[in-house]
C-alpha atoms as a PDB file:
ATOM      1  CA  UNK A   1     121.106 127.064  66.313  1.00  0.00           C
ATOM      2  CA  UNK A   2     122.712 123.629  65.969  1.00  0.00           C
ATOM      3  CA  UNK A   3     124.642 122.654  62.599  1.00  0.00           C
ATOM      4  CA  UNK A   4     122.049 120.192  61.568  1.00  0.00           C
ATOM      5  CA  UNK A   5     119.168 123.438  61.761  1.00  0.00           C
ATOM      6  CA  UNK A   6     121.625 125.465  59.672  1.00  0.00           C
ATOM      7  CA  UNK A   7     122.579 122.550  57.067  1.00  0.00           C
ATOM      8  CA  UNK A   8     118.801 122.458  56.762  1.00  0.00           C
ATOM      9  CA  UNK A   9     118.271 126.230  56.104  1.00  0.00           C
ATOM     10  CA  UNK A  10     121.175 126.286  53.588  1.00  0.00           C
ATOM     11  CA  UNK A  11     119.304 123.333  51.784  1.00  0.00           C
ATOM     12  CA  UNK A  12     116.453 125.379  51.511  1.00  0.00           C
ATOM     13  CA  UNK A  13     118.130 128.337  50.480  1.00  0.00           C
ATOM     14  CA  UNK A  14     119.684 126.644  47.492  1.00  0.00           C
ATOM     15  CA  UNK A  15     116.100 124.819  46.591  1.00  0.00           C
ATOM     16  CA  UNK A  16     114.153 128.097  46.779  1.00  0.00           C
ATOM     17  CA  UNK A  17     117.079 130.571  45.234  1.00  0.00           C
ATOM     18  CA  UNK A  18     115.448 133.166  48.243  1.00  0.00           C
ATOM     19  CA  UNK A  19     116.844 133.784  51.864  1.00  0.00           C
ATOM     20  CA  UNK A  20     113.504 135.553  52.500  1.00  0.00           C
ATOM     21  CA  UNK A  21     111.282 132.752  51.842  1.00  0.00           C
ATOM     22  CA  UNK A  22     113.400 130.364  53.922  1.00  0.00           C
ATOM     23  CA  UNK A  23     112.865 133.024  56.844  1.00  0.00           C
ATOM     24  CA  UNK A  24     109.179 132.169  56.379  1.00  0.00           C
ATOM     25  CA  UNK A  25     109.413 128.273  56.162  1.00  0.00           C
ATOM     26  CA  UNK A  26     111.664 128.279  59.713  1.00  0.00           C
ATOM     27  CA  UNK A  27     109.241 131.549  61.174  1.00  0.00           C
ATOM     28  CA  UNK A  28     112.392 132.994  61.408  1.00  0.00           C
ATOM     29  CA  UNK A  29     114.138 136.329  59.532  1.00  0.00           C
ATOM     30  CA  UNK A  30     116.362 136.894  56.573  1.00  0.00           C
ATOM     31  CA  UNK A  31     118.878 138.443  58.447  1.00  0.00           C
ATOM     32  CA  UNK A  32     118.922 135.025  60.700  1.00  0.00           C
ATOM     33  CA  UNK A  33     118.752 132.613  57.723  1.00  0.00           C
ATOM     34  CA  UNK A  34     122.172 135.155  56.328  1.00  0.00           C
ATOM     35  CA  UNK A  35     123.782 135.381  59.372  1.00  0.00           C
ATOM     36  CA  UNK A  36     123.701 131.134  59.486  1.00  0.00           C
ATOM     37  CA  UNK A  37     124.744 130.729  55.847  1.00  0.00           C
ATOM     38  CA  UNK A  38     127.812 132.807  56.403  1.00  0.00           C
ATOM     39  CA  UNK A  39     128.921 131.275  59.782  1.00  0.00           C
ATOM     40  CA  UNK A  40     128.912 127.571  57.891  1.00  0.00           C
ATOM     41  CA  UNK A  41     131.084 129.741  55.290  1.00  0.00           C
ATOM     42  CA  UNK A  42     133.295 131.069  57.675  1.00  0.00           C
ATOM     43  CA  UNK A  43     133.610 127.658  59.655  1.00  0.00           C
ATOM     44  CA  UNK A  44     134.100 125.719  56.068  1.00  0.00           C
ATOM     45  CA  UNK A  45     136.827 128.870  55.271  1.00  0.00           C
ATOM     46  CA  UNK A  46     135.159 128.519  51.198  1.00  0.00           C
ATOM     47  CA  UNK A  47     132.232 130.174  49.472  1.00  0.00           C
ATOM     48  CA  UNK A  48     128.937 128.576  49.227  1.00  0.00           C
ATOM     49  CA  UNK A  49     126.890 130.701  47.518  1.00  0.00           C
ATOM     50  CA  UNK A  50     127.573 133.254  45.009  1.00  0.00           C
ATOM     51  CA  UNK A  51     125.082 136.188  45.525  1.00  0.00           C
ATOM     52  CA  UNK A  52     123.283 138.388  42.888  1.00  0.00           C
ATOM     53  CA  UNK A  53     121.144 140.429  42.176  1.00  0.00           C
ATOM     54  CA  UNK A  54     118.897 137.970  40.700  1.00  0.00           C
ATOM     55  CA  UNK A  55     119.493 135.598  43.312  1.00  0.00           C
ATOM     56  CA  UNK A  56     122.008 132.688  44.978  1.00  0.00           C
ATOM     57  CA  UNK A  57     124.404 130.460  42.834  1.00  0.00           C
ATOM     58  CA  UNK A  58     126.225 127.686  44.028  1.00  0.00           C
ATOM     59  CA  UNK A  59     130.139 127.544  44.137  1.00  0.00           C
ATOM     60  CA  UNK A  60     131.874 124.468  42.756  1.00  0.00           C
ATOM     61  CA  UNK A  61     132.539 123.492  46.388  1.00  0.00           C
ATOM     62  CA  UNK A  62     128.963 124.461  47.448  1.00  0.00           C
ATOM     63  CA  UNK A  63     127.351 122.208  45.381  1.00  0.00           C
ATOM     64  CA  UNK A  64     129.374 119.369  46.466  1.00  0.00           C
ATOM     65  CA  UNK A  65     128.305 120.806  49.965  1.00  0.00           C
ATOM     66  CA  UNK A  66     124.625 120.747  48.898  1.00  0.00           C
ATOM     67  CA  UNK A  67     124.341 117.229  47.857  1.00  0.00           C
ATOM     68  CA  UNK A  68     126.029 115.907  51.382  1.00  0.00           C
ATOM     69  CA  UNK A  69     123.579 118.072  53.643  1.00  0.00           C
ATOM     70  CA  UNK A  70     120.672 117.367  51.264  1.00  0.00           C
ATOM     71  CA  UNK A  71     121.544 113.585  52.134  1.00  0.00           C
ATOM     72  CA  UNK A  72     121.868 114.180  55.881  1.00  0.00           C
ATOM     73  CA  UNK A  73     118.535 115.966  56.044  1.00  0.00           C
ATOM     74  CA  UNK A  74     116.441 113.712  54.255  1.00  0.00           C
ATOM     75  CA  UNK A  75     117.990 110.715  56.273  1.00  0.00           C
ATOM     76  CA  UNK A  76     116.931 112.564  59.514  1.00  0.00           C
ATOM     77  CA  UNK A  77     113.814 113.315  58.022  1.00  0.00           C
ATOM     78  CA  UNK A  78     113.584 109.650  57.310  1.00  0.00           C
ATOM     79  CA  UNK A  79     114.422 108.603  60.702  1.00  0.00           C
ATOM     80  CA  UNK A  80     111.995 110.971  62.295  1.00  0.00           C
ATOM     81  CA  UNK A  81     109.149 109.513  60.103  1.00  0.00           C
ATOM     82  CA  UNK A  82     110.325 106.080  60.884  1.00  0.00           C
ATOM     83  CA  UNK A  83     109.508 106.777  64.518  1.00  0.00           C
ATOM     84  CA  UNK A  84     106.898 108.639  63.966  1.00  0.00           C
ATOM     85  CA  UNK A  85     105.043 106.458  61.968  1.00  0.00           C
ATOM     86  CA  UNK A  86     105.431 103.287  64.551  1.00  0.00           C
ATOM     87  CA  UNK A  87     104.725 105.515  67.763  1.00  0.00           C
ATOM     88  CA  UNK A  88     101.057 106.188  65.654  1.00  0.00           C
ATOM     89  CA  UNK A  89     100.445 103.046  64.189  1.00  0.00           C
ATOM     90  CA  UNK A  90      99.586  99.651  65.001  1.00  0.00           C
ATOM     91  CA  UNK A  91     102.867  97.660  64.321  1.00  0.00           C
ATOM     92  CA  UNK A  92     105.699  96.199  65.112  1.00  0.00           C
ATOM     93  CA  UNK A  93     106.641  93.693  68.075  1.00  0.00           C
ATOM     94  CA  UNK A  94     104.779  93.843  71.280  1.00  0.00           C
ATOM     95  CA  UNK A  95     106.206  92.001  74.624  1.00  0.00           C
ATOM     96  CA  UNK A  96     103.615  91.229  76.602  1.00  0.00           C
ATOM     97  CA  UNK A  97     104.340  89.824  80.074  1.00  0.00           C
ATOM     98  CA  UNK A  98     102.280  88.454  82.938  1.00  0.00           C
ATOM     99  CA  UNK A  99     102.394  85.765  85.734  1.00  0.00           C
ATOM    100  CA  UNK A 100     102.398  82.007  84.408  1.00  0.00           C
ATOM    101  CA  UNK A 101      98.566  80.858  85.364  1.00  0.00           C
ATOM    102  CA  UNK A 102      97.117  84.392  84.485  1.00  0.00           C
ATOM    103  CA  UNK A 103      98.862  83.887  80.829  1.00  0.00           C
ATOM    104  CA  UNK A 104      98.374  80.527  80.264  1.00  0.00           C
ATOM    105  CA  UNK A 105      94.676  80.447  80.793  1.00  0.00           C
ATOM    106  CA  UNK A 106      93.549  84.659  80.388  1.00  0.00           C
ATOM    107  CA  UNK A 107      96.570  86.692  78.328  1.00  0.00           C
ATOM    108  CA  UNK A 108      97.215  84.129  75.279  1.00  0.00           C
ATOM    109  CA  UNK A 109      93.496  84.220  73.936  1.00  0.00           C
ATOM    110  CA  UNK A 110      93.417  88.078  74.264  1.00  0.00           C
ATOM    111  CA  UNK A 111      96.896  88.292  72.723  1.00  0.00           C
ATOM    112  CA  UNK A 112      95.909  85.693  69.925  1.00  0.00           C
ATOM    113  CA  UNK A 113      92.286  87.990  69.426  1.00  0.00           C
ATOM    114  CA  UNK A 114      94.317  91.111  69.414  1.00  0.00           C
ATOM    115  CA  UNK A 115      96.861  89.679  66.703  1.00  0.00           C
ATOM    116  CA  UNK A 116      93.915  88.673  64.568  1.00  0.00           C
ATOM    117  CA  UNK A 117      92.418  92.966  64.755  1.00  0.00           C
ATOM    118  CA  UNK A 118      96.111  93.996  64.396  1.00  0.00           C
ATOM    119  CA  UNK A 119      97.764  92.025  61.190  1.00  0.00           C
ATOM    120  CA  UNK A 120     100.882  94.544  61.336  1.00  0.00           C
ATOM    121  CA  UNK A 121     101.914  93.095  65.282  1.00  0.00           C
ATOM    122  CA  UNK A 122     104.414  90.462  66.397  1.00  0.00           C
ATOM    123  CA  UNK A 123     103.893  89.446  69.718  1.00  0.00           C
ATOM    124  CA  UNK A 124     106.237  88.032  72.022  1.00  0.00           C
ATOM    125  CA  UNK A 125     104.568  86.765  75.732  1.00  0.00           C
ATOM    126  CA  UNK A 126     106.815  86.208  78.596  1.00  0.00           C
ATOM    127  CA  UNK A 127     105.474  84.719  81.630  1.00  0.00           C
ATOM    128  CA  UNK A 128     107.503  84.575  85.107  1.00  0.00           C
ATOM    129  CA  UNK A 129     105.743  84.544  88.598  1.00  0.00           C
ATOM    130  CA  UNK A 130     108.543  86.628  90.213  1.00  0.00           C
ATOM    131  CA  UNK A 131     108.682  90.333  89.722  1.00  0.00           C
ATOM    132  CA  UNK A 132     110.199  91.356  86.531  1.00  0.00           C
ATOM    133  CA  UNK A 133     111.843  94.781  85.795  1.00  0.00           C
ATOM    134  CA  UNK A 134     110.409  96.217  82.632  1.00  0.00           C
ATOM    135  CA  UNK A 135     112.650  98.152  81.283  1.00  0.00           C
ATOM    136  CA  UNK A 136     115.741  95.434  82.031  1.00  0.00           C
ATOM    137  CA  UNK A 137     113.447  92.579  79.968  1.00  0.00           C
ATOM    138  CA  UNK A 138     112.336  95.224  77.594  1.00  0.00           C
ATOM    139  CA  UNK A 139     108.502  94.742  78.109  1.00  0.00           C
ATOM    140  CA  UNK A 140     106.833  96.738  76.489  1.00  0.00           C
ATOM    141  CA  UNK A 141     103.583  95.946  78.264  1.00  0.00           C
ATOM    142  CA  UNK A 142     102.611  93.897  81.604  1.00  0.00           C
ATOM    143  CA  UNK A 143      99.579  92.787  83.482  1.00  0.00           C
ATOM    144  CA  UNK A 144      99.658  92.452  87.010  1.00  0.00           C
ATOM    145  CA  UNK A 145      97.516  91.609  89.659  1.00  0.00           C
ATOM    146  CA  UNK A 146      97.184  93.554  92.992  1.00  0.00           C
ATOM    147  CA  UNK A 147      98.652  96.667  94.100  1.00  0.00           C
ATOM    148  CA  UNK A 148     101.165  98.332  92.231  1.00  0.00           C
ATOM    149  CA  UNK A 149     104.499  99.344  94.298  1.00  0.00           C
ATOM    150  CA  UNK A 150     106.276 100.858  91.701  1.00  0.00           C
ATOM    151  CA  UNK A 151     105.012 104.474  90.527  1.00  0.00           C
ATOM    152  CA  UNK A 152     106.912 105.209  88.376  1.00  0.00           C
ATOM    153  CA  UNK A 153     105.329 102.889  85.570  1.00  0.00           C
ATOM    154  CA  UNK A 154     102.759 103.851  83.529  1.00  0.00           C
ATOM    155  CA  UNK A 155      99.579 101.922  84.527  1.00  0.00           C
ATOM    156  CA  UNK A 156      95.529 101.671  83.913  1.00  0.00           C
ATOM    157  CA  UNK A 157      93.376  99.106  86.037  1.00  0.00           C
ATOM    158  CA  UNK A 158      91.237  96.892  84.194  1.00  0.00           C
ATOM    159  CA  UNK A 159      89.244  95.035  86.231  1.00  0.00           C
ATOM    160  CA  UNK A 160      89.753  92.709  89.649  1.00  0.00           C
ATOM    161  CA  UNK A 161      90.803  89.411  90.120  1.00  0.00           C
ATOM    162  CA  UNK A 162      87.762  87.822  92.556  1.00  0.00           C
ATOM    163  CA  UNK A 163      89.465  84.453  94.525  1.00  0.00           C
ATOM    164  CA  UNK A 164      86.818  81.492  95.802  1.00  0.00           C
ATOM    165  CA  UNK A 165      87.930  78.611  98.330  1.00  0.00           C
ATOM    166  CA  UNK A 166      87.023  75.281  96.404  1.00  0.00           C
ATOM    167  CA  UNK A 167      86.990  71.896  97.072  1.00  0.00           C
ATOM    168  CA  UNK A 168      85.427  68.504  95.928  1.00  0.00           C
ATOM    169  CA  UNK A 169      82.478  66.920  96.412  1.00  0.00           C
ATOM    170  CA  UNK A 170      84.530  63.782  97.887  1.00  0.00           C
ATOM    171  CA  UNK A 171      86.338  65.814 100.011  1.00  0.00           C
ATOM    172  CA  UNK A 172      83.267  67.354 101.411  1.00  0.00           C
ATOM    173  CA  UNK A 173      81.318  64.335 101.904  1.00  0.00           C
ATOM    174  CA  UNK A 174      84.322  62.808 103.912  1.00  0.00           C
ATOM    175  CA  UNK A 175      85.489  65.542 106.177  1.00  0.00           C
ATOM    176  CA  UNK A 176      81.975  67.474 106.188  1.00  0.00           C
ATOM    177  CA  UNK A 177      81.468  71.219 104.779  1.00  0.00           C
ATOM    178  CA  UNK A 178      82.391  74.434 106.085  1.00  0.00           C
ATOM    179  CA  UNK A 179      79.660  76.421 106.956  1.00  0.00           C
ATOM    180  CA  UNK A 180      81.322  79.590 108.772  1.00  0.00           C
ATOM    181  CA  UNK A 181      85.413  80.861 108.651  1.00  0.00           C
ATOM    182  CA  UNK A 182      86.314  79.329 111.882  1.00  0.00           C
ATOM    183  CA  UNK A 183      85.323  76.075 110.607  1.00  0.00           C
ATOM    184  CA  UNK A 184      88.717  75.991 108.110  1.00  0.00           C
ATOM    185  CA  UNK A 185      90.996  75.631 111.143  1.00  0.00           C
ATOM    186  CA  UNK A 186      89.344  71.653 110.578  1.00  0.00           C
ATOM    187  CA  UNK A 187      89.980  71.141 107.581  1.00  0.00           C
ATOM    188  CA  UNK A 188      93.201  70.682 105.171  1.00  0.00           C
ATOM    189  CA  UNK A 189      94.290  73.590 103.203  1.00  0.00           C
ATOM    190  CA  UNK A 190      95.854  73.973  99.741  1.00  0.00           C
ATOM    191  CA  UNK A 191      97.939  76.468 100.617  1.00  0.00           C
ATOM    192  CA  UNK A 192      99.105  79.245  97.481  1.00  0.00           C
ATOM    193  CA  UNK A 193     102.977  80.338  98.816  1.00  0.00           C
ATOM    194  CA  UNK A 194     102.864  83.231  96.814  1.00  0.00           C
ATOM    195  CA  UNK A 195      99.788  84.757  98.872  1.00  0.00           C
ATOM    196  CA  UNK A 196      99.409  82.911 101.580  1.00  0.00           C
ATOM    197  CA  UNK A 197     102.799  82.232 102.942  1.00  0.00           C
ATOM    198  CA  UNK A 198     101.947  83.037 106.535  1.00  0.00           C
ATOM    199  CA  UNK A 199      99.089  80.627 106.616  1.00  0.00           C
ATOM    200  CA  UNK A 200      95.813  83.018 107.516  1.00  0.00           C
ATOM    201  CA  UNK A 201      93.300  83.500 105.162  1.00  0.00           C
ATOM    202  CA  UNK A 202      91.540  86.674 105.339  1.00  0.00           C
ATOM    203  CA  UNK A 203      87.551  86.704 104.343  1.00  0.00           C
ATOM    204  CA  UNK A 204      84.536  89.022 104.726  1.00  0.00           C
ATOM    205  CA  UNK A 205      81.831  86.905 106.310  1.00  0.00           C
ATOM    206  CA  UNK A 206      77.729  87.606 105.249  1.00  0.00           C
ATOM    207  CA  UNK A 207      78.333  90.762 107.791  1.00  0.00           C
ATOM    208  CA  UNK A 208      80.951  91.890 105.952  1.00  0.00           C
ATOM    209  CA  UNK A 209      82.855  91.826 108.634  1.00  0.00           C
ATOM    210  CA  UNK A 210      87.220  90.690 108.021  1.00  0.00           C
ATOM    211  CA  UNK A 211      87.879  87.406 109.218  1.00  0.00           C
ATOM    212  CA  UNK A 212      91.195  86.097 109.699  1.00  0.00           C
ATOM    213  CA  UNK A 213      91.627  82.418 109.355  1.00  0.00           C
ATOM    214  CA  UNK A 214      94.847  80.487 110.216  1.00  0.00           C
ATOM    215  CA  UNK A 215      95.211  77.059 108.198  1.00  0.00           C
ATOM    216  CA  UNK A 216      97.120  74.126 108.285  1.00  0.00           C
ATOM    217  CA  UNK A 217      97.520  71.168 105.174  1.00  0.00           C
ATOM    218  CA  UNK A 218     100.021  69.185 104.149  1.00  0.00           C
ATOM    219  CA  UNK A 219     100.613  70.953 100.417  1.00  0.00           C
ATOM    220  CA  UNK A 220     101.619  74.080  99.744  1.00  0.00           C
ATOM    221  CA  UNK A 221     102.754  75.414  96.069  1.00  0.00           C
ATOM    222  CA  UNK A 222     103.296  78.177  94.209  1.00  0.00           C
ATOM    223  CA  UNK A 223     101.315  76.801  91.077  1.00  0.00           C
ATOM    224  CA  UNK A 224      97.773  77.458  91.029  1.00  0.00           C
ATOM    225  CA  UNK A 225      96.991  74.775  88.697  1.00  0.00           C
ATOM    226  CA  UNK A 226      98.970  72.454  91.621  1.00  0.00           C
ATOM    227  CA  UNK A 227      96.692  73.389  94.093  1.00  0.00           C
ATOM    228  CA  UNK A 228      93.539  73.145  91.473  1.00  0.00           C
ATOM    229  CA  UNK A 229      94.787  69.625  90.664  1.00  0.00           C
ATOM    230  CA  UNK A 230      95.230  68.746  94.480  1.00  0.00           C
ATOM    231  CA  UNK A 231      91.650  69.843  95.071  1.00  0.00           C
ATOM    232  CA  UNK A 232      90.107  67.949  92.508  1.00  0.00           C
ATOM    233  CA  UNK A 233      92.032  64.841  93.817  1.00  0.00           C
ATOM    234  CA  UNK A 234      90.381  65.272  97.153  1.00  0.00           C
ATOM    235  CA  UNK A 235      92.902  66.621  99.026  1.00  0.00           C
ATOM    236  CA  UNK A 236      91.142  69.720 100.827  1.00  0.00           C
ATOM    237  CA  UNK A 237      90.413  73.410 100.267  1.00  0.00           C
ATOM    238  CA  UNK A 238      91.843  75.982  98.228  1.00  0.00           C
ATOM    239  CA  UNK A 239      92.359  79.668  97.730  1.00  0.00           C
ATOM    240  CA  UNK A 240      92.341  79.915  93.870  1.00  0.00           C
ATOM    241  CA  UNK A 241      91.606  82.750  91.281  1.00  0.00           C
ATOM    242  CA  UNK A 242      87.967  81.975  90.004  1.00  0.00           C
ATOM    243  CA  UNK A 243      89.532  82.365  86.599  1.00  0.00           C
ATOM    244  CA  UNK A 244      91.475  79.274  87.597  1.00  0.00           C
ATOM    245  CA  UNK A 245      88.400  77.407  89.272  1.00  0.00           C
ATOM    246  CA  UNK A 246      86.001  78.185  86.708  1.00  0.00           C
ATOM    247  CA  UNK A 247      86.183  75.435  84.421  1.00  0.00           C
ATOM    248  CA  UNK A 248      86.295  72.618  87.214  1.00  0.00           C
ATOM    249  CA  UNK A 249      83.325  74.243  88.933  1.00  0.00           C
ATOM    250  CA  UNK A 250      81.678  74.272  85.838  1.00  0.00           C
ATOM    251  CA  UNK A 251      82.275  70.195  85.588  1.00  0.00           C
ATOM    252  CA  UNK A 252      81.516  69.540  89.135  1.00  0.00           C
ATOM    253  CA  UNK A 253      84.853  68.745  89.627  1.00  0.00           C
ATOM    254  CA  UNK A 254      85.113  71.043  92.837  1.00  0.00           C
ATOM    255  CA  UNK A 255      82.421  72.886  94.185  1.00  0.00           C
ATOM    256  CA  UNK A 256      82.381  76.574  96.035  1.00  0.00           C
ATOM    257  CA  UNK A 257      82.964  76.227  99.869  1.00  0.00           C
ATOM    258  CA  UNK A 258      81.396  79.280 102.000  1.00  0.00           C
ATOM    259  CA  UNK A 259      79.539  81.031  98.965  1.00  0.00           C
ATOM    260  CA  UNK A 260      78.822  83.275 101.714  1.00  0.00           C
ATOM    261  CA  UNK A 261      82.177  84.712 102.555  1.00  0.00           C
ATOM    262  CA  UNK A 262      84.762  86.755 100.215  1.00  0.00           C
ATOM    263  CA  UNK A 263      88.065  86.734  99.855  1.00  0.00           C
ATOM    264  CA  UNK A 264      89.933  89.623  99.009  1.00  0.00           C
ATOM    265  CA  UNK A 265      89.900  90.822  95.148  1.00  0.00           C
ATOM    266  CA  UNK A 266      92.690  91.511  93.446  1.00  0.00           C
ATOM    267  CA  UNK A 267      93.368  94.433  91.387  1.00  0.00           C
ATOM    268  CA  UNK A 268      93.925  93.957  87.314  1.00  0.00           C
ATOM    269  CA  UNK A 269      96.375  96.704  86.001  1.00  0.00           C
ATOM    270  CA  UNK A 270      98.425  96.970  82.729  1.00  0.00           C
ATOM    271  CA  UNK A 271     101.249  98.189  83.150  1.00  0.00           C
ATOM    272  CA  UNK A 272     104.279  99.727  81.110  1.00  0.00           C
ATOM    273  CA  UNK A 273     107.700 101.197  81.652  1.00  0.00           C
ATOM    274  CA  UNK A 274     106.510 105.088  81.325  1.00  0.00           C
ATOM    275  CA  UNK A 275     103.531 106.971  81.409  1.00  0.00           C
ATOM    276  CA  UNK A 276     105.583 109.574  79.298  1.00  0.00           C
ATOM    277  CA  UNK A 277     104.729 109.089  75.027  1.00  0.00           C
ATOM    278  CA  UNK A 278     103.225 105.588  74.825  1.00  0.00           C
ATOM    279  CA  UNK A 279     103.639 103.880  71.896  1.00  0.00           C
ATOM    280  CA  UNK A 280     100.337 103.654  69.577  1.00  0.00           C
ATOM    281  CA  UNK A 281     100.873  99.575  69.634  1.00  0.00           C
ATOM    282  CA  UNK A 282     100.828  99.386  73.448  1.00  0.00           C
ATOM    283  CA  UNK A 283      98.106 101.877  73.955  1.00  0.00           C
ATOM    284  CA  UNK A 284      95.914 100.019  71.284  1.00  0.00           C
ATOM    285  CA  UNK A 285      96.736  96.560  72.982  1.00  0.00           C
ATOM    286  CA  UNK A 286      95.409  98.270  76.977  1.00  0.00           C
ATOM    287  CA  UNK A 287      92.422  99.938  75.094  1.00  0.00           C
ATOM    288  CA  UNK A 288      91.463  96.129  73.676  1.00  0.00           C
ATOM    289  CA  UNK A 289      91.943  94.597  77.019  1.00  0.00           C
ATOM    290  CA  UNK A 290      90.070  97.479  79.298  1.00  0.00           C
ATOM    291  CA  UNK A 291      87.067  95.782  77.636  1.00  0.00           C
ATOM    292  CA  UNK A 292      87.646  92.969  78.803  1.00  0.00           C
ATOM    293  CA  UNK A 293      88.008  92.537  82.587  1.00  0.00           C
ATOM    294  CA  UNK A 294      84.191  93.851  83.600  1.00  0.00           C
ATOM    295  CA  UNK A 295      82.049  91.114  85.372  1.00  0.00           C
ATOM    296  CA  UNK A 296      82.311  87.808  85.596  1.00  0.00           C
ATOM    297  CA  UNK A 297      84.768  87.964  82.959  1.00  0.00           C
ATOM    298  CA  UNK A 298      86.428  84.620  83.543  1.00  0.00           C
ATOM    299  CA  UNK A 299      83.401  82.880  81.988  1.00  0.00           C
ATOM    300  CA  UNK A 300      84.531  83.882  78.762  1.00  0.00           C
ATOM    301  CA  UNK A 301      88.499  84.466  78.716  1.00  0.00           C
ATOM    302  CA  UNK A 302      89.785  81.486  80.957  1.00  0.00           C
ATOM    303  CA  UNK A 303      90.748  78.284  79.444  1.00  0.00           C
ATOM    304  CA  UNK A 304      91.050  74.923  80.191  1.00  0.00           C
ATOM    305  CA  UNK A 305      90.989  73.154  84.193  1.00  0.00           C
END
């Protein structure tokens, strides 16, 4: 038994004048609860307690003793409860990361709706498009899109991430519209570096069969509201996240090239540095967003063109 467990039991001792009822508090015996008493007397080399029949007494120097481990437990206690308390309710700071376009136009409306149920929480959003190590940034909770490579993290999907190949109306009218996969190989593409570095985009055609397309254009970035901008100044076809696309399609200012054809989905997880005793504040914030990813989601969440 470990000094803090046996500063604890002589506490008790002292507050219930009875070695047998400690016993019962620590489901333990009174032999056990004697045997510890002693060993802190024999470490100490003074009487604690003077013993009776009518029951324990404390020494001059074990009431001086009393007061310092009544202290010590009751600031444990304290700390235990702190912990305790925050690991079951909803407060405290939250860091929330995710890429820069997924935040910007999906993550700070949810995180500004979940503030709003959740008074108690300070959140703190960190975007960055190139990987970031939880548990070196101290992110408490991350969404990411596609398939996770790391298992050790604690994760739950919410949803998928459908991509569309835009472009605008000008554009179409002037260098005609696509009306099967092979017909992109004519036409400039906005090219996402972050995805489609090796310049092949990869569909499902009305067969469902995989097609893979390889594109040329004369931009390439990896900012998805760059390549949204390019395509609504004419300047050919891109790969985007609808989420991205949605508002501009909405206004006409890009339309949906081969509505036909898919393009790969992309997985929605939030993830978190352990699946091991999950804070109550992150678990709250992934059981908010898990309704909120189901179908055609971007209609309501995304923001802005």
């Amino acid at each position: 038994m470990d000094r803090l467990d046996a500063m604890h039991m002589f506490v008790r001792v002292v507050e219930t004048g009875s070695f047998t009822k400690v016993a019962q508090e620590f489901s333990s015996t009174q032999p056990t609860v004697t045997k510890q008493v002693a060993a802190m007397e024999a470490r100490l080399k003074v009487r604690l307690l003077n013993r009776n029949t009518r029951g324990v007494s404390l020494t001059e120097p074990g009431a001086l003793y009393y007061e310092k481990c009544k202290r010590i437990v009751s600031d444990v206690a304290d700390a235990d409860n702190v912990v305790q308390v925050r690991q079951t309710q909803v407060q405290g700071q939250l860091r929330i990361g995710s890429s820069v376009a997924f935040g910007r136009r999906v993550l700070i409306p949810l995180a500004m709706e979940f503030m709003q149920h959740n008074p108690q929480v300070q959140v703190d959003l960190s975007f960055e498009d190139r990987y970031t190590d939880l548990v070196a940034q101290g992110i408490d909770v991350a969404l990411r899109l596609g398939k996770l490579a790391d298992s050790s993290l604690g994760a739950r999907m919410l949803g998928v991430n459908p991509w569309v190949l835009v472009a605008s109306p000008a554009y179409l009218r002037k260098h005609g519209t696509p009306r099967r996969p092979s017909d992109l190989k004519e036409h400039s593409a906005l090219i996402y570096s972050s995805v489609q570095g090796n310049d092949v985009w990869r569909l499902s055609n009305a067969s469902g069969e995989s097609v893979s397309v390889p594109v040329t254009g004369r931009l390439r970035s990896n900012n998805l509201s760059a390549l949204l901008a390019a395509a609504r100044s004419h300047m050919g076809v891109a790969a985007l996240p609808r989420y991205v696309a949605h508002e501009s399609l909405k206004a006409g200012r890009v339309v949906e090239v081969l509505k036909t054809c898919r393009l790969p989905e992309q997985e929605i997880h939030a993830v978190y540095p352990s699946p091991r005793l999950v804070p109550q504040k992150v678990q709250s914030f992934i059981a908010f967003l898990q309704g909120s990813f189901d179908a055609a989601w971007w209609e309501n969440l995304a923001q802005g063109g």
